[in-house]
Structures are given as C-alpha cells and as structure tokens.
N, C-alpha and C. Protein backbone atom coordinates (compact mmCIF):
# COMPACT_ATOMS: atom_id res chain seq x y z
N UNK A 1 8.32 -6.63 -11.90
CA UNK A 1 8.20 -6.51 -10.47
C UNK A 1 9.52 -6.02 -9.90
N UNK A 2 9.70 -5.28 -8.94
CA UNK A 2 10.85 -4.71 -8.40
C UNK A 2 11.19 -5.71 -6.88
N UNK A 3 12.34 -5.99 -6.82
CA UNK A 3 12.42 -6.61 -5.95
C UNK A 3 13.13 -5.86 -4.80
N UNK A 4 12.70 -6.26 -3.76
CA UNK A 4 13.08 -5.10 -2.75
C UNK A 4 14.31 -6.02 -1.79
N UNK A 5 15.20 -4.92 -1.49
CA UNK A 5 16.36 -5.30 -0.74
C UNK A 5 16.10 -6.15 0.82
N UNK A 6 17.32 -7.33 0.28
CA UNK A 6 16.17 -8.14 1.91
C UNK A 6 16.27 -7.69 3.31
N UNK A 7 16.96 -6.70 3.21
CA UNK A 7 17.06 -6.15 4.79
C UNK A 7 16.08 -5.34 4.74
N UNK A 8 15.02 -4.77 3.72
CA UNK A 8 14.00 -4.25 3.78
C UNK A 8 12.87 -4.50 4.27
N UNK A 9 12.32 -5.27 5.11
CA UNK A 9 10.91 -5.59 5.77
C UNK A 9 9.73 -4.33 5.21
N UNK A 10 8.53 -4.84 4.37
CA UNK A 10 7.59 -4.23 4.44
C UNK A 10 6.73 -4.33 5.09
N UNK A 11 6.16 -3.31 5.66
CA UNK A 11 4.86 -2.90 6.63
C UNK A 11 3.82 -3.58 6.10
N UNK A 12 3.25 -4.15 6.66
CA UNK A 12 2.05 -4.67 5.73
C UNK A 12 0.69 -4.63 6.02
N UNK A 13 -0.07 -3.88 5.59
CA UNK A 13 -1.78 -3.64 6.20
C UNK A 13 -2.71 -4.12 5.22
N UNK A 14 -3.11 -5.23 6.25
CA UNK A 14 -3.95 -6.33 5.17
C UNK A 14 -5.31 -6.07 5.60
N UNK A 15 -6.08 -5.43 4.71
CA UNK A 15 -7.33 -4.77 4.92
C UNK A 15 -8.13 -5.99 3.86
N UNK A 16 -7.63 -7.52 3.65
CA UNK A 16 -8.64 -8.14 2.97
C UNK A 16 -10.29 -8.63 3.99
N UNK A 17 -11.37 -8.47 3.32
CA UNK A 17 -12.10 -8.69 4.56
C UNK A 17 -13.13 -7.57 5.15
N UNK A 18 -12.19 -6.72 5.12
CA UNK A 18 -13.03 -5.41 5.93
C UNK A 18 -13.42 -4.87 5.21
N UNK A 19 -14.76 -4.06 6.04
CA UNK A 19 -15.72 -3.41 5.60
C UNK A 19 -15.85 -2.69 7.08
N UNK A 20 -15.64 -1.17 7.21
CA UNK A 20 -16.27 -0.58 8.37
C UNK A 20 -16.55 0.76 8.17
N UNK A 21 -16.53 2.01 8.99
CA UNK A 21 -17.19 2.71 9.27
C UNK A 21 -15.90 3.73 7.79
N UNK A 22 -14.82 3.20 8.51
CA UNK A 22 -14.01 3.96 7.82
C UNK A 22 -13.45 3.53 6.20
N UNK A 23 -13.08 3.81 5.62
CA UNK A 23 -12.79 2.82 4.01
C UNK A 23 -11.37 2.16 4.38
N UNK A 24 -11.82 1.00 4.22
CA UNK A 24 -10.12 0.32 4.43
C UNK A 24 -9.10 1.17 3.89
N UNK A 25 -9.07 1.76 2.63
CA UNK A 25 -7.68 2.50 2.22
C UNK A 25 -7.50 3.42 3.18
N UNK A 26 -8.37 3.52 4.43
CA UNK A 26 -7.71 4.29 4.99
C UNK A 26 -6.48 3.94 6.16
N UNK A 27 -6.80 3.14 6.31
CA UNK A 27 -5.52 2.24 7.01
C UNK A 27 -4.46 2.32 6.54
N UNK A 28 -4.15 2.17 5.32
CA UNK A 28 -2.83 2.26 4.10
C UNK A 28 -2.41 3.45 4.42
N UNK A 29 -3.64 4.68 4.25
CA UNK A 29 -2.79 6.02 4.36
C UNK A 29 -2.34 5.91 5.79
N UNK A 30 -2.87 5.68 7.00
CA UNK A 30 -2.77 5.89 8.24
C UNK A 30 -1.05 5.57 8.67
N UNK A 31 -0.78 4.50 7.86
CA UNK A 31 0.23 3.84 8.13
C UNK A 31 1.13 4.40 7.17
N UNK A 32 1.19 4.91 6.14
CA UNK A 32 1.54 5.49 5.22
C UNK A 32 2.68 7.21 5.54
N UNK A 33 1.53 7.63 6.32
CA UNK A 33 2.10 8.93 6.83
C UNK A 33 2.78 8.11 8.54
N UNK A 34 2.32 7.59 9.29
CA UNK A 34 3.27 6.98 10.28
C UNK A 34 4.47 6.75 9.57
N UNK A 35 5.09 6.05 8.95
CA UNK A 35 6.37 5.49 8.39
C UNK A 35 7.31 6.63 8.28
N UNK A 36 8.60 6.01 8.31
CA UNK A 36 9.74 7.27 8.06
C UNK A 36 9.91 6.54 6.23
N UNK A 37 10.35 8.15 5.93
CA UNK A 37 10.86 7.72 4.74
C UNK A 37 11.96 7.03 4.15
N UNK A 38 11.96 6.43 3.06
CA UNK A 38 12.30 4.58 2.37
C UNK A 38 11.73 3.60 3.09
N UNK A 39 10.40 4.01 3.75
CA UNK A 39 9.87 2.88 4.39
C UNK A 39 9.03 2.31 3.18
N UNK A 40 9.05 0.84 3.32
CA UNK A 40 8.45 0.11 2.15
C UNK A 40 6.62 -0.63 2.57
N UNK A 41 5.77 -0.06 2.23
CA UNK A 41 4.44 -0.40 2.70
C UNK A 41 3.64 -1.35 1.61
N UNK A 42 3.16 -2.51 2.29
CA UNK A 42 2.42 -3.01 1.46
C UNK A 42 0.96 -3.56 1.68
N UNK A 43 0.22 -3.54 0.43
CA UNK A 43 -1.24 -3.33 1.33
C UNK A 43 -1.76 -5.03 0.50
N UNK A 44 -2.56 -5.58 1.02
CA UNK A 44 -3.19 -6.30 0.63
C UNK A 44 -4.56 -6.34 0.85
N UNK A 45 -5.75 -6.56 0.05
CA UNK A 45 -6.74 -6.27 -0.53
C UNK A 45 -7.42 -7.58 -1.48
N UNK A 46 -8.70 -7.53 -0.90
CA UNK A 46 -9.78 -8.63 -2.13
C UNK A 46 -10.07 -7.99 -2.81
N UNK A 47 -10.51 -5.80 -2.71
CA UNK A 47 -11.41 -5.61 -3.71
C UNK A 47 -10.41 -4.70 -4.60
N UNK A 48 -10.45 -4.71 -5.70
CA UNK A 48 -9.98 -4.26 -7.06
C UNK A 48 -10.16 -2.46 -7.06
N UNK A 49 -10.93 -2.29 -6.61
CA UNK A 49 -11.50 -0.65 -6.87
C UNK A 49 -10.66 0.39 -5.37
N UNK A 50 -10.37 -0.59 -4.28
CA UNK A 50 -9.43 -0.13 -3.41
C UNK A 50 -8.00 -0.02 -3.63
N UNK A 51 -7.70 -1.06 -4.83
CA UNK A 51 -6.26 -0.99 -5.15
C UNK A 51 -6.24 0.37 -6.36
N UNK A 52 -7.10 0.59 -6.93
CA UNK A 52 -7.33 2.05 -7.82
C UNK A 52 -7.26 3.29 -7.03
N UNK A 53 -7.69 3.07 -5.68
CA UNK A 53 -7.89 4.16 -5.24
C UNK A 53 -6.70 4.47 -4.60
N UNK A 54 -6.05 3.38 -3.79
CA UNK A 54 -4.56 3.57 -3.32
C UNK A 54 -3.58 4.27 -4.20
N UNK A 55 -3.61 3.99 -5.45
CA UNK A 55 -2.80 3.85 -6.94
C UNK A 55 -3.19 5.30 -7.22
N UNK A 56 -3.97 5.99 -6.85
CA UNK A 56 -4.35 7.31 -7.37
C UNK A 56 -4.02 8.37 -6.37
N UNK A 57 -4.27 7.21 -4.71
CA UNK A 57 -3.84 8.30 -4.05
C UNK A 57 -2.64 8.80 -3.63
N UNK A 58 -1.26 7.55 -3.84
CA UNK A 58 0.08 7.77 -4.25
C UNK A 58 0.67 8.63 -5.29
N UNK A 59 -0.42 8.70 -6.17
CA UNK A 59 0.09 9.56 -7.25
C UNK A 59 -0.35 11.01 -6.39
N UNK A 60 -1.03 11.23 -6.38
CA UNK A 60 -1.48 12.34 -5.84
C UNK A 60 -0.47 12.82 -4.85
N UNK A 61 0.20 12.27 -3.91
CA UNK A 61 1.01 12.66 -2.81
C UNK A 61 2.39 12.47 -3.39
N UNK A 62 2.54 12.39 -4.76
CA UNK A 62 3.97 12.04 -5.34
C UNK A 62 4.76 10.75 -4.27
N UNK A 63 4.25 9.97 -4.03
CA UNK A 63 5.13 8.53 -3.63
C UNK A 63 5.44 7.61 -4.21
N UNK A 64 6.01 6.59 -4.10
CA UNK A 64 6.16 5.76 -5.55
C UNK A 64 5.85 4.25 -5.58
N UNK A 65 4.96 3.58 -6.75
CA UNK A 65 4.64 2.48 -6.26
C UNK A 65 5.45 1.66 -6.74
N UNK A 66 5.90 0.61 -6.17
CA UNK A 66 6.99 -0.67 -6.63
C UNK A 66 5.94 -1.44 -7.34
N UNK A 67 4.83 -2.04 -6.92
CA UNK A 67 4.31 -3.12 -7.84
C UNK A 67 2.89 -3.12 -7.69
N UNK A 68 2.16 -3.97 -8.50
CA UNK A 68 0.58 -4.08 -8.06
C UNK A 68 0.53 -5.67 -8.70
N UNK A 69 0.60 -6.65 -8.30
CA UNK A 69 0.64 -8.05 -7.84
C UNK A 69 -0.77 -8.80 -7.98
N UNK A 70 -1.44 -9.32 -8.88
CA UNK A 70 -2.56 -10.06 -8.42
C UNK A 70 -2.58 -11.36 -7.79
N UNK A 71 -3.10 -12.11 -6.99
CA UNK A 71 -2.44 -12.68 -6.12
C UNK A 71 -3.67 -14.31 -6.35
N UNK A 72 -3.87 -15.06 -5.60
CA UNK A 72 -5.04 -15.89 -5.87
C UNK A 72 -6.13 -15.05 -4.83
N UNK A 73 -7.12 -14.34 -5.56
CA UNK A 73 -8.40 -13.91 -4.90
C UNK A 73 -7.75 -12.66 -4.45
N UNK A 74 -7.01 -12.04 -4.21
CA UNK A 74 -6.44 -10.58 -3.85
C UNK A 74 -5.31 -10.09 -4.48
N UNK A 75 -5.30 -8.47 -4.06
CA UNK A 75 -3.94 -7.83 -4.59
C UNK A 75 -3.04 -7.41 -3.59
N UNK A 76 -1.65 -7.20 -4.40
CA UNK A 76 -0.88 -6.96 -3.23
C UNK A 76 -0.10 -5.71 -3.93
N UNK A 77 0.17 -4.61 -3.24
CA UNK A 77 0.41 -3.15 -3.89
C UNK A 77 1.72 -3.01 -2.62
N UNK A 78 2.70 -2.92 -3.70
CA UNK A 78 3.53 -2.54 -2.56
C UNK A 78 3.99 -0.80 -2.63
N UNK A 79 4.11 0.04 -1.88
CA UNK A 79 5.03 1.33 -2.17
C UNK A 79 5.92 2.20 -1.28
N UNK A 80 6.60 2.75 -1.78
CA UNK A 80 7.95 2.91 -1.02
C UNK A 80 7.39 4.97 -1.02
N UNK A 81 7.60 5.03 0.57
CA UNK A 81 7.41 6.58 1.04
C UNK A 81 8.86 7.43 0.69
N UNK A 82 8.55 8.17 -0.28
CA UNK A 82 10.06 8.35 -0.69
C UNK A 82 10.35 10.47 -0.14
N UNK A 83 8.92 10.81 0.62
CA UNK A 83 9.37 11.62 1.25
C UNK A 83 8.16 12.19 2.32
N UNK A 84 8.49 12.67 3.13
CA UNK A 84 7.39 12.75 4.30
C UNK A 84 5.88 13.43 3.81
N UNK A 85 5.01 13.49 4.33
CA UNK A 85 3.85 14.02 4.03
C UNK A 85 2.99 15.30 4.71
C-alpha cells in the first residue's frame, strides 16, 4: 500500500449504495477530470466489477493508481491525477 503524504487530503466519492440513471464510476471520472493535477482521488464502492472498471479506466487515460484496498463489505481505490485530461 502506498502511503500518501499527510498534507495530502484525498477527494473522496463514495458511490457505495448507488444505483442510477448514470453508472456510479461515473462520478469518479467526473471528479477525476475536475481535480488539478497531484490531486489524490479516492473512490469507495460495494460492487467489485466497478472497481475493474475504474482500474481499466485509469489505465486507459495513463493515471496512476496508489492502491485497491478491500475493506469490510467494500473497496477503496485510491489514484493520484498525475496529468490533466
């Protein structure tokens, strides 16, 4: 696990719970491209197949993930925007 510097506050969009019109990962990105870069974002999540999809879609945009955390009953994905989008 990478531990992040404590003057670092991560953003945190906790999409455990939801279900709506839009796919929760989309919140992650929403907030994702808002952030300036070395901003540290972390998402938390019940379902397993949203933390795959986050994890694929970081790769895809070359960003970088610090950790993927299983937690009691959820995950916690943290990643650091390491350049604008």
């Amino acid at each position: 696990m990478v531990k992040i510097a404590e003057d670092i506050k991560p953003v945190v969009v906790d999409i455990r719970g939801v279900s709506c019109c839009m796919p929760p990962v989309g919140e992650f990105i929403i907030e994702m491209r808002r952030q300036p870069e070395n901003a540290v974002i972390e998402l938390l999540t019940d379902k397993k197949e949203e933390v795959d999809d986050v994890l694929e879609w970081i790769g895809k945009i070359n960003q970088k993930v610090l950790s993927v955390t299983e937690e009691n009953g959820y995950w916690k994905v943290l990643a650091k925007k390491i350049s604008n989008l």
